[in-house]
C-alpha atoms as a PDB file:
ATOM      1  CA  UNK A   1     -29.608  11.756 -10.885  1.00  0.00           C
ATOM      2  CA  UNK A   2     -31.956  11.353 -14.490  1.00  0.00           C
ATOM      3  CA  UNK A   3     -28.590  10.828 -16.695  1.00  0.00           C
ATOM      4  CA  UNK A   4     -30.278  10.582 -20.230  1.00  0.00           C
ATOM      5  CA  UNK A   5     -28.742   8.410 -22.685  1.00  0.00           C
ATOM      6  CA  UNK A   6     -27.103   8.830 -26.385  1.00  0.00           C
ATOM      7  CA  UNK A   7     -29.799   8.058 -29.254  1.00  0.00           C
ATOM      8  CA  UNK A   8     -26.129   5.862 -30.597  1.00  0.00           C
ATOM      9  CA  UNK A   9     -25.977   4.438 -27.079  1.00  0.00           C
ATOM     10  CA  UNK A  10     -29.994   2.943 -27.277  1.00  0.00           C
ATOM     11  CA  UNK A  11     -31.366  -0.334 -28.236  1.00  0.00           C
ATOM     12  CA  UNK A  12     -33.914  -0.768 -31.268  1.00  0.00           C
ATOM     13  CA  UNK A  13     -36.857  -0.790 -28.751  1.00  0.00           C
ATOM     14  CA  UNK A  14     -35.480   2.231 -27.097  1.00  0.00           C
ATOM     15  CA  UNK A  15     -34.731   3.350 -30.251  1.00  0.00           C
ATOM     16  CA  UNK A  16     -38.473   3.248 -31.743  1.00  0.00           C
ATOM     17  CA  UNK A  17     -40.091   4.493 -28.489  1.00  0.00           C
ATOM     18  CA  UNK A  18     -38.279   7.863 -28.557  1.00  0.00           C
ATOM     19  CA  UNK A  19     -39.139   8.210 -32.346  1.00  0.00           C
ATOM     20  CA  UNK A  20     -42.866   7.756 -31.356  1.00  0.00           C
ATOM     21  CA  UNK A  21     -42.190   9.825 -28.583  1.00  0.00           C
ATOM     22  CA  UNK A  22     -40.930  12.751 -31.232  1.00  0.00           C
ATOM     23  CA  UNK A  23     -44.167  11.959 -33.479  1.00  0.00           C
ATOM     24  CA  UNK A  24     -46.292  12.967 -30.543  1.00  0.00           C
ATOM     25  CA  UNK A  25     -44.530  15.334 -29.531  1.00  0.00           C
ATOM     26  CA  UNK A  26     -44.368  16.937 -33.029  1.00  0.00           C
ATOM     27  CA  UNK A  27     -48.536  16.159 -33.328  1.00  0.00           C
ATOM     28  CA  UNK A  28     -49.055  18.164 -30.285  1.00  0.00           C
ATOM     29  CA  UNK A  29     -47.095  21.300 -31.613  1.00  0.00           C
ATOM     30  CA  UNK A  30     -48.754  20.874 -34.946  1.00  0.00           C
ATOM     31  CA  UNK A  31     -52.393  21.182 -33.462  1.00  0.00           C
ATOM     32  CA  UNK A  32     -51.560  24.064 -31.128  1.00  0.00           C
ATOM     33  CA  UNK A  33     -50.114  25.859 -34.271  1.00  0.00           C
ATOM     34  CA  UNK A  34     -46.179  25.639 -33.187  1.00  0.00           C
ATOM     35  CA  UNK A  35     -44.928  24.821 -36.995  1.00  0.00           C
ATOM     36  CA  UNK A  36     -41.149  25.292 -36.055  1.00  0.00           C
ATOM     37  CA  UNK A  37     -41.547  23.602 -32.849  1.00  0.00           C
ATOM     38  CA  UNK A  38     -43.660  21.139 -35.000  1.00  0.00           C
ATOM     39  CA  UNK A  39     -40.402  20.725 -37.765  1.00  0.00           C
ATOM     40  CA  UNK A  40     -37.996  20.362 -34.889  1.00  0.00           C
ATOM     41  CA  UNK A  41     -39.341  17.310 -33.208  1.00  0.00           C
ATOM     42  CA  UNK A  42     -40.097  15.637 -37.177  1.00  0.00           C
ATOM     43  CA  UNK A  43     -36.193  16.460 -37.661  1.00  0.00           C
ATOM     44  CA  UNK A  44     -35.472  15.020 -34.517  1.00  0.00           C
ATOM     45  CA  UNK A  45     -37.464  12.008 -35.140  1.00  0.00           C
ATOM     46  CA  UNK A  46     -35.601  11.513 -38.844  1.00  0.00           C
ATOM     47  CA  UNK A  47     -32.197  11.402 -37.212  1.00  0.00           C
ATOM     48  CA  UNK A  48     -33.014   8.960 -34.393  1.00  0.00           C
ATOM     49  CA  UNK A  49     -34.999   6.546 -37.071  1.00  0.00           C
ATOM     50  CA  UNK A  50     -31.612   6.623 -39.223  1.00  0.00           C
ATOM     51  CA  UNK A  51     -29.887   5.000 -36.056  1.00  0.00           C
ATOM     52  CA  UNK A  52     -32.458   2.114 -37.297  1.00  0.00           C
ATOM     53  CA  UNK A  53     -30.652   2.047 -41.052  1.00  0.00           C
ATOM     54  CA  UNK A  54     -27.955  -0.285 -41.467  1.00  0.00           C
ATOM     55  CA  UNK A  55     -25.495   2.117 -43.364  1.00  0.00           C
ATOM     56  CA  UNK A  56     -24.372  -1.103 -45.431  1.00  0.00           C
ATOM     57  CA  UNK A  57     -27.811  -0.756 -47.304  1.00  0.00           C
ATOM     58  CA  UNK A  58     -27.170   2.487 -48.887  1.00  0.00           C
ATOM     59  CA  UNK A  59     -24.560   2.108 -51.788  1.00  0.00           C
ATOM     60  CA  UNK A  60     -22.138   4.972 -52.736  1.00  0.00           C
ATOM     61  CA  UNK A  61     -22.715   5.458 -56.819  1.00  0.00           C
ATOM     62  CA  UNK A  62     -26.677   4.348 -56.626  1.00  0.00           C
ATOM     63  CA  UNK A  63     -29.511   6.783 -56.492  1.00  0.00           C
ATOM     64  CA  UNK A  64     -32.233   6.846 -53.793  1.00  0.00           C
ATOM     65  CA  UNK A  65     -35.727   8.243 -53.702  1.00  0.00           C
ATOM     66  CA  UNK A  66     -36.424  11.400 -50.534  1.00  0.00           C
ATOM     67  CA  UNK A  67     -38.612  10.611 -48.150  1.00  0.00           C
ATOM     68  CA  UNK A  68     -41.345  13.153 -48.595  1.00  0.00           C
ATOM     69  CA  UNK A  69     -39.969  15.020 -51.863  1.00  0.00           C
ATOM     70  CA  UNK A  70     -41.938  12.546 -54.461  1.00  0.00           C
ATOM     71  CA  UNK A  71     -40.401  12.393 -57.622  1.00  0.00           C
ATOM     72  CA  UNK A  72     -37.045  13.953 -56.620  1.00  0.00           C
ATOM     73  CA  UNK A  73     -34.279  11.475 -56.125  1.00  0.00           C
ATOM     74  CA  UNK A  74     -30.900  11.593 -54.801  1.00  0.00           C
ATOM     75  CA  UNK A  75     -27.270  10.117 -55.898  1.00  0.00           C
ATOM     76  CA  UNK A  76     -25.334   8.960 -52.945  1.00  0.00           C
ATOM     77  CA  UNK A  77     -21.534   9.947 -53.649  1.00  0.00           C
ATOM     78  CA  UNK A  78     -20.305   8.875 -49.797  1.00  0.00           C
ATOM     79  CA  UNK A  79     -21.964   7.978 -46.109  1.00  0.00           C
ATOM     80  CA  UNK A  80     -20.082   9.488 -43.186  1.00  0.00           C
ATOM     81  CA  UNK A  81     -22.011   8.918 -39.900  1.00  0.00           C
ATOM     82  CA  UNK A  82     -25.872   9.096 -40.190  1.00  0.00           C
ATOM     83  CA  UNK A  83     -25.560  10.769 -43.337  1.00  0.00           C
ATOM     84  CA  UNK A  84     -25.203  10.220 -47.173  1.00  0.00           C
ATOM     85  CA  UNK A  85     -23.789  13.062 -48.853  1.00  0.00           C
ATOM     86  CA  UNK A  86     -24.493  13.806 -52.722  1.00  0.00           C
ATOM     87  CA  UNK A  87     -26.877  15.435 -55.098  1.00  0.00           C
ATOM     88  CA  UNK A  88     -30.437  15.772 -56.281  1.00  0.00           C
ATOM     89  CA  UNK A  89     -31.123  14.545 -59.200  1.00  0.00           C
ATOM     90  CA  UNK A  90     -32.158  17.506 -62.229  1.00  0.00           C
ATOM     91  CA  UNK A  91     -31.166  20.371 -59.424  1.00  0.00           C
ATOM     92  CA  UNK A  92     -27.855  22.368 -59.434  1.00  0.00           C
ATOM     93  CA  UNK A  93     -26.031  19.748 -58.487  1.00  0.00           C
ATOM     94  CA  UNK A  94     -25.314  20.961 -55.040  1.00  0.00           C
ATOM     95  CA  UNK A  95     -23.407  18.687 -52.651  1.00  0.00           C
ATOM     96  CA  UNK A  96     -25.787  18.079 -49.230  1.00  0.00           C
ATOM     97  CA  UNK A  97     -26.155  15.941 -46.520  1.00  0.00           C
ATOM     98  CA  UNK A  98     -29.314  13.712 -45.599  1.00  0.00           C
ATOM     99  CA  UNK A  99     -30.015  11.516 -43.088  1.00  0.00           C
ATOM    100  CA  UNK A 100     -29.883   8.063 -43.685  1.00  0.00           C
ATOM    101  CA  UNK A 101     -33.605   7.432 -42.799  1.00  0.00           C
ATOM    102  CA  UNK A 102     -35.282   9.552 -45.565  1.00  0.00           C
ATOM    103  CA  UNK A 103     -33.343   7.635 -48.556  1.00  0.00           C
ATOM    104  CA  UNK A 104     -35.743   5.095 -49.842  1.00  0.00           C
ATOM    105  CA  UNK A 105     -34.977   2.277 -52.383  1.00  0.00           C
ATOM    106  CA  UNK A 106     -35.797   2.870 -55.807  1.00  0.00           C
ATOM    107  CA  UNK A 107     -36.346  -0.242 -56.506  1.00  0.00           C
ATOM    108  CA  UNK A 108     -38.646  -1.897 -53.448  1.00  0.00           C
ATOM    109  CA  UNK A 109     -41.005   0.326 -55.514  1.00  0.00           C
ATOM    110  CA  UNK A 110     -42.279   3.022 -53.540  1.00  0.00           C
END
């Protein structure tokens, strides 16, 4: 019997093959016109890659950049599990959720 394993029970390697795994996946739907099947395995893909984020590198109180939403950044008010819950910067100031992997350091510069 094929048990499969938790994305928290994996190693890096493991780890980075299924997120390349997802990408290709996620390529293939894109090209045979599947857009939600397409957003589903990028999702997917963003949640295993924040198993790769040490949580001790996002700081409650700091502001982050969003992965793929240029110019829109994001003020971390507490992490529980894989993600960091705040607010967008400039919006309503709506508490949400993201995953760990699409905050980006303001200041590495990109």
């Amino acid at each position: 019997m094929d048990t499969e394993k938790h994305y928290s029970e994996m190693n890096e390697n493991e780890l980075r093959s299924e997120v390349a795994n997802l990408m290709e996946k996620a390529r293939k739907a894109e090209q045979m016109g599947m857009i939600s099947e397409y957003a589903v395995h990028q999702r997917k893909a963003v949640l295993v890659q924040s198993y790769l984020v040490d949580p001790a590198t996002i700081k409650p109180g700091e502001m982050y950049r969003i992965e793929g939403d240029d110019g829109v950044f994001f003020q971390v008010d507490y992490l529980k599990g894989l993600f960091a819950w705040g607010y967008r910067l400039g919006g309503e100031k709506a508490e949400e959720a993201l995953p760990l992997a699409m905050l980006k350091n303001i200041k590495s510069g990109k």
